[in-house]
C-alpha atoms as a PDB file:
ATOM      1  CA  UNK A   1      77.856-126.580  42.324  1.00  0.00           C
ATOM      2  CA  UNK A   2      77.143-127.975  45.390  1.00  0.00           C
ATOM      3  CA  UNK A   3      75.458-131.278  43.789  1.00  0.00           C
ATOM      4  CA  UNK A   4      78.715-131.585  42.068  1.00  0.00           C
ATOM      5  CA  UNK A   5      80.732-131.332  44.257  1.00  0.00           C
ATOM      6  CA  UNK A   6      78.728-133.763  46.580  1.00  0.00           C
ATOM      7  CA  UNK A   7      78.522-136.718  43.897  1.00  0.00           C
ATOM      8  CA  UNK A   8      82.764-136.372  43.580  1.00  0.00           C
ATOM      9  CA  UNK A   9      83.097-137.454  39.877  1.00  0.00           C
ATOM     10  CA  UNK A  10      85.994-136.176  38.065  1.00  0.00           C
ATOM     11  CA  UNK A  11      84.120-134.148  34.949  1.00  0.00           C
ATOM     12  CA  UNK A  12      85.803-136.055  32.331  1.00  0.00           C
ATOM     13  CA  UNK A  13      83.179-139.190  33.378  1.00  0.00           C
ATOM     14  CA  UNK A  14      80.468-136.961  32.325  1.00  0.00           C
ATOM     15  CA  UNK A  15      81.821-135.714  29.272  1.00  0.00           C
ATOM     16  CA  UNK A  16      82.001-138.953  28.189  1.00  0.00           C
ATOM     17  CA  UNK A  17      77.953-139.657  28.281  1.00  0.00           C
ATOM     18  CA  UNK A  18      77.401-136.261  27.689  1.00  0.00           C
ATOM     19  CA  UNK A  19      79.548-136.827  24.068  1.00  0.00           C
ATOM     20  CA  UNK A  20      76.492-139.067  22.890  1.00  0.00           C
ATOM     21  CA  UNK A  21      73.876-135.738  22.168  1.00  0.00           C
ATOM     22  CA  UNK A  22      75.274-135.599  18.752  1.00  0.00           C
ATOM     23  CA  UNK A  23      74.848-139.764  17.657  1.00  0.00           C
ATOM     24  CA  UNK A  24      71.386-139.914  19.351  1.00  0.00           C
ATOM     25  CA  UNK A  25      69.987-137.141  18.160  1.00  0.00           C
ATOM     26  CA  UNK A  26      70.683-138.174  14.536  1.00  0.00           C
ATOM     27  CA  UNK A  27      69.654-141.697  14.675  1.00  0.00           C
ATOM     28  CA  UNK A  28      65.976-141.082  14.734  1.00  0.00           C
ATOM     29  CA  UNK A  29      63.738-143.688  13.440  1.00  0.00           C
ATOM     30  CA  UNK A  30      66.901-146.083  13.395  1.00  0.00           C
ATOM     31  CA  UNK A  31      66.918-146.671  17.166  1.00  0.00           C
ATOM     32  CA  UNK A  32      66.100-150.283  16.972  1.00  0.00           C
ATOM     33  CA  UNK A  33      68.782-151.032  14.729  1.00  0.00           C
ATOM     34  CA  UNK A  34      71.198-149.148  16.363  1.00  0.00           C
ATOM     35  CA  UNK A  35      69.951-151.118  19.824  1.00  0.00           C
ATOM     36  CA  UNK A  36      69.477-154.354  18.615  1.00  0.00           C
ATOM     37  CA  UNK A  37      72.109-154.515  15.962  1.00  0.00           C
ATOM     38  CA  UNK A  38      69.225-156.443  14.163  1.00  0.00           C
ATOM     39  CA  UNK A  39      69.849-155.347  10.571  1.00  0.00           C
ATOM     40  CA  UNK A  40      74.080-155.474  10.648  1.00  0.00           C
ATOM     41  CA  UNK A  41      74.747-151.830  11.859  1.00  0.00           C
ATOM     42  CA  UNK A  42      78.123-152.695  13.862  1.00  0.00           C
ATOM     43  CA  UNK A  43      78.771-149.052  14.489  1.00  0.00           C
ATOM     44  CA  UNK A  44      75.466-147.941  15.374  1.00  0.00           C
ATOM     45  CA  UNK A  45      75.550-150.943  18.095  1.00  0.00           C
ATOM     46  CA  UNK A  46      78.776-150.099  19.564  1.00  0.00           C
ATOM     47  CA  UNK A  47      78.035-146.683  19.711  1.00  0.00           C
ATOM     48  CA  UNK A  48      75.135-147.305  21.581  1.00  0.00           C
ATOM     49  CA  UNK A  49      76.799-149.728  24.147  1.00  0.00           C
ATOM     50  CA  UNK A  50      79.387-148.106  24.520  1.00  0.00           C
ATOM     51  CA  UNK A  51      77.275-145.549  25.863  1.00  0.00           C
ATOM     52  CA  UNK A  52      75.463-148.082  28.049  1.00  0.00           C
ATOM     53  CA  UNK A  53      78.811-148.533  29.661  1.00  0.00           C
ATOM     54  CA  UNK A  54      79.481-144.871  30.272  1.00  0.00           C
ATOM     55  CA  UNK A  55      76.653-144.624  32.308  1.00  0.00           C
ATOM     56  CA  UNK A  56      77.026-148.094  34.113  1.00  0.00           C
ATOM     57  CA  UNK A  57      80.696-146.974  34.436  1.00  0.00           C
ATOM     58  CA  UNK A  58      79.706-143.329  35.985  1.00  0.00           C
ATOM     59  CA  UNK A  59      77.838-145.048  38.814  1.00  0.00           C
ATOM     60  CA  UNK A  60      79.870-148.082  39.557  1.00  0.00           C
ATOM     61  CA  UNK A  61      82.910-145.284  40.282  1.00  0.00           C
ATOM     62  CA  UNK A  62      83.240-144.983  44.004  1.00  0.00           C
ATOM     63  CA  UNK A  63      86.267-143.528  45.034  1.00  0.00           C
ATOM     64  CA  UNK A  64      84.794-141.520  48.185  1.00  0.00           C
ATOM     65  CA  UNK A  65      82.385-144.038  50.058  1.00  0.00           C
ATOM     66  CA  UNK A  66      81.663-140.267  51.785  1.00  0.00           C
ATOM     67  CA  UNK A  67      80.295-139.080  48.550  1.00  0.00           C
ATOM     68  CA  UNK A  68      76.532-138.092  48.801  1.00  0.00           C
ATOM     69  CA  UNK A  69      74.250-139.954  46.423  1.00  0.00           C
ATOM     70  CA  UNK A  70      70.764-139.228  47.559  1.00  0.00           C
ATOM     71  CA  UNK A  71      69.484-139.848  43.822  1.00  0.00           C
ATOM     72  CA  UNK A  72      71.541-143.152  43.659  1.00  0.00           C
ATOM     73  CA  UNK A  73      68.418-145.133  44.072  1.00  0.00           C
ATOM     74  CA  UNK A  74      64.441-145.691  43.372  1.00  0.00           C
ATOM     75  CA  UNK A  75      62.108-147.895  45.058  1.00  0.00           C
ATOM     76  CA  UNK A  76      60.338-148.060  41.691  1.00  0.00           C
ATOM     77  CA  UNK A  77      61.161-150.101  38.816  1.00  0.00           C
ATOM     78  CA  UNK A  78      63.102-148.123  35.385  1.00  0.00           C
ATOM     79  CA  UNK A  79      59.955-148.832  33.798  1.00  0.00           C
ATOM     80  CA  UNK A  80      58.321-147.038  36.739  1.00  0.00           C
ATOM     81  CA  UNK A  81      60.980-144.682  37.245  1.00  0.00           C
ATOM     82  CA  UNK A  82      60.444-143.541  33.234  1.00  0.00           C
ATOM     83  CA  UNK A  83      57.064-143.759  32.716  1.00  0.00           C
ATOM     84  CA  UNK A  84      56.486-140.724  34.974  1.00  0.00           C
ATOM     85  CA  UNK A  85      58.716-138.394  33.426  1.00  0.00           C
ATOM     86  CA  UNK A  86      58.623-136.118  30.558  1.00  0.00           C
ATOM     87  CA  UNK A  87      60.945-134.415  28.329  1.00  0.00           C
ATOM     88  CA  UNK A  88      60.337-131.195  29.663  1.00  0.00           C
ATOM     89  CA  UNK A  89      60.420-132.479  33.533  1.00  0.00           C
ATOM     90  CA  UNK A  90      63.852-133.670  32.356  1.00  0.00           C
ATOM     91  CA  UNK A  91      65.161-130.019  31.255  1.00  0.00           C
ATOM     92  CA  UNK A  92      64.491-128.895  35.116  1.00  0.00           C
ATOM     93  CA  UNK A  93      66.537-131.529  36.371  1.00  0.00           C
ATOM     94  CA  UNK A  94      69.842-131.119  38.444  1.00  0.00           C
ATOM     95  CA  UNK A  95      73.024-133.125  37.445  1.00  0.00           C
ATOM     96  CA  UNK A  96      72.545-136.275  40.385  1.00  0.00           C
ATOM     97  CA  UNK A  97      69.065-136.448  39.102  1.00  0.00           C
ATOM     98  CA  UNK A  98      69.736-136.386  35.096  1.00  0.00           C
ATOM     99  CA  UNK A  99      72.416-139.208  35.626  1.00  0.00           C
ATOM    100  CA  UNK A 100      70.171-141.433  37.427  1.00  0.00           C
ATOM    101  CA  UNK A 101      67.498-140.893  34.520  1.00  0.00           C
ATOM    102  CA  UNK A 102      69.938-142.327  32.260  1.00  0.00           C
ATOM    103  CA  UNK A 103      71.370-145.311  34.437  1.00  0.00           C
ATOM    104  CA  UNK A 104      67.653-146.159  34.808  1.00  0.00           C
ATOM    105  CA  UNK A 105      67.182-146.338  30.791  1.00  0.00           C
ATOM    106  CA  UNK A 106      70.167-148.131  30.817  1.00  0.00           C
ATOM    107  CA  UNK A 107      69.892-150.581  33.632  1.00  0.00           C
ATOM    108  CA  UNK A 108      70.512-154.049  32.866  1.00  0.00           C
ATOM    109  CA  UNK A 109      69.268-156.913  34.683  1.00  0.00           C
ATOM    110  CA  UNK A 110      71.730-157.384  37.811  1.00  0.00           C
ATOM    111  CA  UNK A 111      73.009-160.572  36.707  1.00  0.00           C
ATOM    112  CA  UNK A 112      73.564-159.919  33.126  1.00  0.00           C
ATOM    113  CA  UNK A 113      75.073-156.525  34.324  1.00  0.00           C
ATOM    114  CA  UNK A 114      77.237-158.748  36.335  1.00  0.00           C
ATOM    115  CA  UNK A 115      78.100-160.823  33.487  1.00  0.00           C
ATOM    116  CA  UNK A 116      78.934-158.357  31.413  1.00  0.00           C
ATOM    117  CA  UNK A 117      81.229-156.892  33.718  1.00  0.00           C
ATOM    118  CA  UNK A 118      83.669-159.755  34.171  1.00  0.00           C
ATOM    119  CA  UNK A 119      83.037-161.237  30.688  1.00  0.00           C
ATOM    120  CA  UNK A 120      86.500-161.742  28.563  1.00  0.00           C
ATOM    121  CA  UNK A 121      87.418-159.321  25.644  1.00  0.00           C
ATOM    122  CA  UNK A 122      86.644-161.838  23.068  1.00  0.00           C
ATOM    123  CA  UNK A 123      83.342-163.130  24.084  1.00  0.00           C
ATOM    124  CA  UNK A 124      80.196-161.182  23.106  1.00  0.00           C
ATOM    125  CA  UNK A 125      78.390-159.903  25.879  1.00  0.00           C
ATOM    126  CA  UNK A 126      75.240-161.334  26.866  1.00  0.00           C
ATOM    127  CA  UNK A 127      72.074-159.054  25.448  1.00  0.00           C
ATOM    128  CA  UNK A 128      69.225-157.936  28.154  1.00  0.00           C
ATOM    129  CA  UNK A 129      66.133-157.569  25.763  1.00  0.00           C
ATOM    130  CA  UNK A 130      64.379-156.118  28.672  1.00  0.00           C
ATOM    131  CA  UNK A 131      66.891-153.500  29.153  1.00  0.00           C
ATOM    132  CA  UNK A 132      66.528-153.010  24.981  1.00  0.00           C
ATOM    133  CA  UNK A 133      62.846-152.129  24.527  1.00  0.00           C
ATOM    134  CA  UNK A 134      63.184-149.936  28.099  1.00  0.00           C
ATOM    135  CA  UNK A 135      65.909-147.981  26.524  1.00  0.00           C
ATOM    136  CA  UNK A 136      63.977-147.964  22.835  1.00  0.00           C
ATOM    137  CA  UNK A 137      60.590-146.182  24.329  1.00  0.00           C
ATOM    138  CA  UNK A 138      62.509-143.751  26.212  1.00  0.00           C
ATOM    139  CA  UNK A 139      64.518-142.590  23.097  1.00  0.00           C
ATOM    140  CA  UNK A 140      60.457-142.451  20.937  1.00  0.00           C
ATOM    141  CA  UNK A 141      59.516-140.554  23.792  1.00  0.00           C
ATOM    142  CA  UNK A 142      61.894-138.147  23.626  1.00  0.00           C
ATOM    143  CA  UNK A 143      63.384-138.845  26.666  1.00  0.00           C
ATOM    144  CA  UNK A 144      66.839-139.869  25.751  1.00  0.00           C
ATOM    145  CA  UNK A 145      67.963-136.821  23.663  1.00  0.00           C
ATOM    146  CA  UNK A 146      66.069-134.515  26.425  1.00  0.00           C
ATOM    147  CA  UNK A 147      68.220-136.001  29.431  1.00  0.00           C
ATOM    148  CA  UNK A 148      71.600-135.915  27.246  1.00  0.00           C
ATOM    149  CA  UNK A 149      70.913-131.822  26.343  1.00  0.00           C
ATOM    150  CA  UNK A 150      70.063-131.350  30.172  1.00  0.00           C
ATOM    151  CA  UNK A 151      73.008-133.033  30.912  1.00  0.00           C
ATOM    152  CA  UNK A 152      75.236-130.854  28.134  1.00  0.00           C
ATOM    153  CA  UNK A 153      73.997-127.367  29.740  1.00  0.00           C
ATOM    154  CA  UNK A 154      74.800-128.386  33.147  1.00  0.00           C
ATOM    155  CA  UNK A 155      78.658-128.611  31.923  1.00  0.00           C
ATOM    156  CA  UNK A 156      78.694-126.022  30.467  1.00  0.00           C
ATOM    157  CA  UNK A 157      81.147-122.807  32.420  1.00  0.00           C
ATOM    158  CA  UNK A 158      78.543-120.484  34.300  1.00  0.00           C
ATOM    159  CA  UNK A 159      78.778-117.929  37.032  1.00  0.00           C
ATOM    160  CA  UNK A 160      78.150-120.516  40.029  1.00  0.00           C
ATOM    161  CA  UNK A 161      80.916-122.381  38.841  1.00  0.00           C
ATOM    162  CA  UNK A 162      83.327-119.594  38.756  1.00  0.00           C
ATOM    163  CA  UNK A 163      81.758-118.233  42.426  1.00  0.00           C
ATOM    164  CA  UNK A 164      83.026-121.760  43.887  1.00  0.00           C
ATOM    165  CA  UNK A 165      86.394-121.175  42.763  1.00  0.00           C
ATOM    166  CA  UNK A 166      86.630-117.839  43.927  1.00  0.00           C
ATOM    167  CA  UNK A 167      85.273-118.566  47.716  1.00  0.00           C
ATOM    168  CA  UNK A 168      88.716-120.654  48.270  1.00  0.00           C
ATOM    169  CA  UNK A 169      90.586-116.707  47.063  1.00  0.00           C
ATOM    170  CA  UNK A 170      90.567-115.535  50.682  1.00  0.00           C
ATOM    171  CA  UNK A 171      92.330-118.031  52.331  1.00  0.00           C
ATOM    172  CA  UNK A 172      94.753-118.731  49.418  1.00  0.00           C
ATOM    173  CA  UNK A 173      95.748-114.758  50.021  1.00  0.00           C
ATOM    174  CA  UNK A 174      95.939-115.885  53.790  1.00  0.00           C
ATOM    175  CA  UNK A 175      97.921-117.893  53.701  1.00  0.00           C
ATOM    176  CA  UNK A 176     101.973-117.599  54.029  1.00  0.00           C
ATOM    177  CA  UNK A 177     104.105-120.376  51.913  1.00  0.00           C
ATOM    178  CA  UNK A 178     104.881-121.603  55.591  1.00  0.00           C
ATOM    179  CA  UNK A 179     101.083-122.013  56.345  1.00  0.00           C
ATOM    180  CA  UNK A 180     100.808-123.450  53.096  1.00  0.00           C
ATOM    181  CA  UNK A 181     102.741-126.603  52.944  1.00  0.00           C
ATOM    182  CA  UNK A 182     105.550-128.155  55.058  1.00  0.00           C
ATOM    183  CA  UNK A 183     107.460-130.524  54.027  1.00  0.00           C
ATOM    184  CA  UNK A 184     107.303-134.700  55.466  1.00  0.00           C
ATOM    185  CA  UNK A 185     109.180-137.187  54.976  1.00  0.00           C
ATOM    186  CA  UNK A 186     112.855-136.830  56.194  1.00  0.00           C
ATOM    187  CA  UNK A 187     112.946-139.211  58.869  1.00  0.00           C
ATOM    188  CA  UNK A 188     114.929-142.300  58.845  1.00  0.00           C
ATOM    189  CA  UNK A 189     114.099-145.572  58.060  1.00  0.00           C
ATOM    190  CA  UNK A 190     115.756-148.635  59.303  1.00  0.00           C
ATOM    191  CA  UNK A 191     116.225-151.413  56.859  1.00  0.00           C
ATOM    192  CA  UNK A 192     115.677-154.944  57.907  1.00  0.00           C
ATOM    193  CA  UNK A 193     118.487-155.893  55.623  1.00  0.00           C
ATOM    194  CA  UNK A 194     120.559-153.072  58.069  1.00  0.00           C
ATOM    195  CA  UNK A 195     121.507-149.494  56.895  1.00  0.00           C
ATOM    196  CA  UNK A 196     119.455-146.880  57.195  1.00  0.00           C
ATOM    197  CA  UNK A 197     117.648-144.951  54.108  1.00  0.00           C
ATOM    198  CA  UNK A 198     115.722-141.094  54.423  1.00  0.00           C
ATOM    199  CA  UNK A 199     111.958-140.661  53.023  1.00  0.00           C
ATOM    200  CA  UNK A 200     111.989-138.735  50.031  1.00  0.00           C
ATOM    201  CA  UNK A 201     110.397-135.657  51.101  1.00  0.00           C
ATOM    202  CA  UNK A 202     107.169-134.646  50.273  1.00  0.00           C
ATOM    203  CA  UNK A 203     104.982-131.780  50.880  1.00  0.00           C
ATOM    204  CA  UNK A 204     101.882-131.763  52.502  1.00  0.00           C
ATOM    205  CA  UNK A 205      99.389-129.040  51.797  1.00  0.00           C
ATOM    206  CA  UNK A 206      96.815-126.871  53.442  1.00  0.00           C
ATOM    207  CA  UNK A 207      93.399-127.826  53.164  1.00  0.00           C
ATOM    208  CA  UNK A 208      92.095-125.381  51.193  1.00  0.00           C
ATOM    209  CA  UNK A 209      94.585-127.245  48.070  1.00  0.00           C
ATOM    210  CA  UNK A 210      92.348-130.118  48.682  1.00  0.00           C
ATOM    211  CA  UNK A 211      89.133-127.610  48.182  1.00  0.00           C
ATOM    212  CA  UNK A 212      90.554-126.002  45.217  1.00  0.00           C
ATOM    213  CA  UNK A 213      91.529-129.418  43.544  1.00  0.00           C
ATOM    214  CA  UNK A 214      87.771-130.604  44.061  1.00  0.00           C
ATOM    215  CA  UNK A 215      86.253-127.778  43.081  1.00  0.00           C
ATOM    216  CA  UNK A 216      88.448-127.162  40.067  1.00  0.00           C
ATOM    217  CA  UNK A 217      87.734-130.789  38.148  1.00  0.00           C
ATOM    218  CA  UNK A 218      84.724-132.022  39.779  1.00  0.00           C
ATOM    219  CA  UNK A 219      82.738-128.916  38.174  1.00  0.00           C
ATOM    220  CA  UNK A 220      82.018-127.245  35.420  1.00  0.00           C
ATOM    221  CA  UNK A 221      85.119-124.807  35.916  1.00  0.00           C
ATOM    222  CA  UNK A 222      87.102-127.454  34.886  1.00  0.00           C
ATOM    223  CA  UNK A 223      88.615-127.706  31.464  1.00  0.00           C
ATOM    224  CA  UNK A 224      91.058-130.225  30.080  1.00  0.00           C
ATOM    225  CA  UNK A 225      94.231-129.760  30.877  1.00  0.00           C
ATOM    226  CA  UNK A 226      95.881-131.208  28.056  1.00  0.00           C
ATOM    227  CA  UNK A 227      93.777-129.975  25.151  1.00  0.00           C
ATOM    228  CA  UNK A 228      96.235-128.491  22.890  1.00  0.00           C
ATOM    229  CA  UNK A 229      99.077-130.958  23.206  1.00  0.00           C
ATOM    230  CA  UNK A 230      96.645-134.275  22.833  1.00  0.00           C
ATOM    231  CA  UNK A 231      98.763-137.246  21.460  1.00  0.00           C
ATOM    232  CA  UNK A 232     102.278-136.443  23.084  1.00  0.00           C
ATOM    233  CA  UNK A 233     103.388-138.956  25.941  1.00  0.00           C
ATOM    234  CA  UNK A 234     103.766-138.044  28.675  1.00  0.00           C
ATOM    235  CA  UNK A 235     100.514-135.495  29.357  1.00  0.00           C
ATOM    236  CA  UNK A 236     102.840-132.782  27.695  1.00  0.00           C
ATOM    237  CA  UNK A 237     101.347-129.699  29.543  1.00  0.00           C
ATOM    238  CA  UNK A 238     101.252-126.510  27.529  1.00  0.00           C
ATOM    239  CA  UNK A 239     104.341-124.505  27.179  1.00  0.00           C
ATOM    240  CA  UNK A 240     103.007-121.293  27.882  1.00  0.00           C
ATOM    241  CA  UNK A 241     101.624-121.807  31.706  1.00  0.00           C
ATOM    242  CA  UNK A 242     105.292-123.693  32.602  1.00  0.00           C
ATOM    243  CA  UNK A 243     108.297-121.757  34.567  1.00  0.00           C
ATOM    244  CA  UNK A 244     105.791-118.038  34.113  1.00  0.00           C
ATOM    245  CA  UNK A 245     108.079-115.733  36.790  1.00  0.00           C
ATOM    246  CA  UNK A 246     111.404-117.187  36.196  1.00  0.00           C
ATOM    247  CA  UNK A 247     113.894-115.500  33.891  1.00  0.00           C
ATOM    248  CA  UNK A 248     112.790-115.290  30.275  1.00  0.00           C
ATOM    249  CA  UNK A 249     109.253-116.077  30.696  1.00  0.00           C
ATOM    250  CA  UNK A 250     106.334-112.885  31.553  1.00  0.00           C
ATOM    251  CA  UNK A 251     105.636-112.328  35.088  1.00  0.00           C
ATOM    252  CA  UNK A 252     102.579-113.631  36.312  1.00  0.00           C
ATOM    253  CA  UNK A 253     100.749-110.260  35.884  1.00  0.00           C
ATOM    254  CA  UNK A 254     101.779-109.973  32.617  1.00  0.00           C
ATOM    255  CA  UNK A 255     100.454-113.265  31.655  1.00  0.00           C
ATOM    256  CA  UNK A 256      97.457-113.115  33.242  1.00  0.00           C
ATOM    257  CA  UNK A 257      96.659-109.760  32.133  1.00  0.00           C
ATOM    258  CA  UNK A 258      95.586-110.603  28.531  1.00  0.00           C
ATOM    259  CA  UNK A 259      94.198-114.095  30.027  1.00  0.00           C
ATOM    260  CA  UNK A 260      90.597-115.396  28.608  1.00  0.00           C
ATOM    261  CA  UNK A 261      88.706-116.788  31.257  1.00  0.00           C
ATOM    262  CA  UNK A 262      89.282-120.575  29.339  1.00  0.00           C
ATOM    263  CA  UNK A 263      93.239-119.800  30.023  1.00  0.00           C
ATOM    264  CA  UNK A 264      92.777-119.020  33.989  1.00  0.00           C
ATOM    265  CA  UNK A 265      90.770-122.514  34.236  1.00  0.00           C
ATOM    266  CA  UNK A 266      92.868-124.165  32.127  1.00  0.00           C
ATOM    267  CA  UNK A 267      96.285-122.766  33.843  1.00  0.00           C
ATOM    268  CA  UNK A 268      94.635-123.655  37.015  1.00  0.00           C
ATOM    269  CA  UNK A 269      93.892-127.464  35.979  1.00  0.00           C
ATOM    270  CA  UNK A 270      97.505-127.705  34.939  1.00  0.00           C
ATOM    271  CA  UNK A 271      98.565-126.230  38.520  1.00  0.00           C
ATOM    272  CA  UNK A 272      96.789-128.961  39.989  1.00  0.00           C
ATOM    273  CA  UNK A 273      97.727-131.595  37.580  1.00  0.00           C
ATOM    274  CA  UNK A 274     101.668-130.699  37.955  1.00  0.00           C
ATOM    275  CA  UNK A 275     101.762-132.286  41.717  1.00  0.00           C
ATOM    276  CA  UNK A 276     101.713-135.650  39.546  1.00  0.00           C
ATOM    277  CA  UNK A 277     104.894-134.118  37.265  1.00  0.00           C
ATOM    278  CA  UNK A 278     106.523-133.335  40.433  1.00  0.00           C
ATOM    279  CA  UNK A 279     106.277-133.420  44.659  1.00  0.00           C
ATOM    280  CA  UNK A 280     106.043-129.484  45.108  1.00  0.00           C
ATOM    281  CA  UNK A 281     104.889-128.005  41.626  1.00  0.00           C
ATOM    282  CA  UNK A 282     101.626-126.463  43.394  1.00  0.00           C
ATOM    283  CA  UNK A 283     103.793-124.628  46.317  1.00  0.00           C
ATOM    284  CA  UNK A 284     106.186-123.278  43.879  1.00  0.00           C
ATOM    285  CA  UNK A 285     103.446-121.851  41.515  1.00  0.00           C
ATOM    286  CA  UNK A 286     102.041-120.636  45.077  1.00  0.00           C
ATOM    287  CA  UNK A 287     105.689-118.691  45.962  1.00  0.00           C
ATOM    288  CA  UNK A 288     106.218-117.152  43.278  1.00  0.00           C
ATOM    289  CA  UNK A 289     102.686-115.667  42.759  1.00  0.00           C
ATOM    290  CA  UNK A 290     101.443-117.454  39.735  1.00  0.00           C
ATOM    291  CA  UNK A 291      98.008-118.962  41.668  1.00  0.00           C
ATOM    292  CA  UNK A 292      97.292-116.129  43.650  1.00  0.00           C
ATOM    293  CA  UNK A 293      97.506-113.810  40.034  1.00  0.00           C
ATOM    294  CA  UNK A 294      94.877-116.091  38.576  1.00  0.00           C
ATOM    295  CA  UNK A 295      92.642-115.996  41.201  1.00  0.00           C
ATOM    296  CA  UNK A 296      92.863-112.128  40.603  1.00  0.00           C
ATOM    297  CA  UNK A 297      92.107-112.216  36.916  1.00  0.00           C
ATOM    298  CA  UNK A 298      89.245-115.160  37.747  1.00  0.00           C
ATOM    299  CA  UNK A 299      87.877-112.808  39.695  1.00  0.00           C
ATOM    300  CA  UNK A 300      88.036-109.651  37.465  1.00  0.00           C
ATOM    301  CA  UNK A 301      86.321-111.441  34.625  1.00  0.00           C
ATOM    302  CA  UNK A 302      83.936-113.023  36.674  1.00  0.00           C
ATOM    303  CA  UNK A 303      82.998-109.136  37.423  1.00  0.00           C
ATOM    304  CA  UNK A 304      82.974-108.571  33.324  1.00  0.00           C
ATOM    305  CA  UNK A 305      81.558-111.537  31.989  1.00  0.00           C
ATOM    306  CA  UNK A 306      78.437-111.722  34.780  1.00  0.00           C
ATOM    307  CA  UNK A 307      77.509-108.457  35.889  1.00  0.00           C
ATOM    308  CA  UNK A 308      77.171-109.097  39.792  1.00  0.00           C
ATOM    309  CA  UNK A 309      79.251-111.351  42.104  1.00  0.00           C
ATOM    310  CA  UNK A 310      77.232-114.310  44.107  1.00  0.00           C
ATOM    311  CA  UNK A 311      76.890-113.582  48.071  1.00  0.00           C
END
């Protein structure tokens, strides 16, 4: 988890390359085509480059210039890079390292990259043959579809992911809703017009919020948040983890007492997600109990579903 949480992508980014297993491993002797776009397969050729942009996309995301990238760069050349590696080499792989296999099948030259970047919507984008028959050998060689199934298993939930989540338990149990967050923003602000106006308040949160918010959706814990209201504006959250504790909704313990393990990650990536609904949403959820009673029943199916807790 630590790898993930070093490189600071949100998981979403590699869902999206991950997503391509399923096209690539049924295009088989058609990879040219579907490359090249030589013999008129339009969808086979957008499939693939959109993928190529994935990828390029993944790595040109920067939002932390603290992030750690140690595998971010090769002295070699792709063709280098590739030629030593193997499909089973691949399959031992952590994530850093599995992403920078495929940006180095995928590399463009760094002008044409450039170019097709800032090119407009309506002009085609300019090919990189180079960048073609790289990517071609590395899908005969197995390569591709090995580096897009290592890259499926690391996202997939597992014990290490649920251990990070669970470190952060002790301090949310710490802490009192004082300790927790306090509240900015009420000082006034003199207008150059004249008058004076008040900062809408806004709370500001302990550290360990910041931890929790990491840890939650830039690992495998995370799940989307929004998966069974896709479609509805808005980012609709689902009904049943809203207003839980208030009258005419279950207690906390109650709901989280017939919880699956996807529900607790899912309630908590809605927890998180709410502070965008509205300023406060993660302290009340923290008041009234709600985050500290997932934490417990994280923790009591981590203890069912993988025999022995991580040190």
């Amino acid at each position: 988890m630590e790898e993930f949480l070093s490189l600071r992508r949100e998981m979403f980014s590699y869902f999206r390359v991950a997503a391509a297993l399923e096209f690539f491993s049924s295009i088989g002797v058609g990879i040219e085509d579907a490359v090249t776009g030589q013999h008129g397969d339009g969808d086979w050729f957008d499939s693939v480059h959109s993928f190529f942009d994935e990828v390029t996309g993944f790595w040109r995301w920067e939002d932390d210039p603290n992030s750690v990238v140690e595998v971010s760069s090769t002295r070699k050349s792709p063709d280098e890079f590739l030629a030593e590696l193997s499909p089973d080499a691949i399959g031992e792989l952590g994530i850093g390292s599995v992403m920078n296999v495929l940006r180095q099948m995928t590399a463009a030259e760094p002008e044409i990259e450039e170019f097709n970047w800032t090119c407009p919507g309506d002009v085609d984008k300019k090919p990189d043959p180079a960048r073609d028959r790289r990517f071609i050998a590395a899908y005969e060689r197995g390569l591709v579809v090995a580096a897009l199934r290592r890259l499926n298993g690391l996202l997939e939930y597992s014990p290490a992911a649920a251990d990070a989540v669970l470190r952060l338990k002790p301090t949310f149990n710490s802490l009192t809703l004082e300790q927790f967050r306090s509240w900015n923003g009420f000082e006034p602000m003199e207008l150059p017009e004249g008058g004076t106006v008040l900062h809408v308040p806004y709370p500001e949160y302990h550290p360990v919020v910041t931890q929790w918010s990491e840890t939650v959706y830039c690992t495998p814990f995370y799940i989307d948040p929004y998966r069974e209201v896709q479609g509805q504006e808005g980012g609709v959250p689902p009904p049943r983890f809203i207003g839980l504790g208030e009258r005419g909704r279950p207690t906390a313990e109650e709901f989280f007492a017939g919880a699956d393990v996807d529900e607790v990650r899912q309630y908590m990536s809605v927890c998180i997600r709410g502070e965008h609904w509205c300023d406060g949403y993660i302290a009340s959820e923290f008041a009234r109990g709600v985050i500290h009673a997932a934490f417990q029943r994280l923790e009591e199916l981590r203890r069912t579903s993988f025999p022995v807790l991580s040190a």
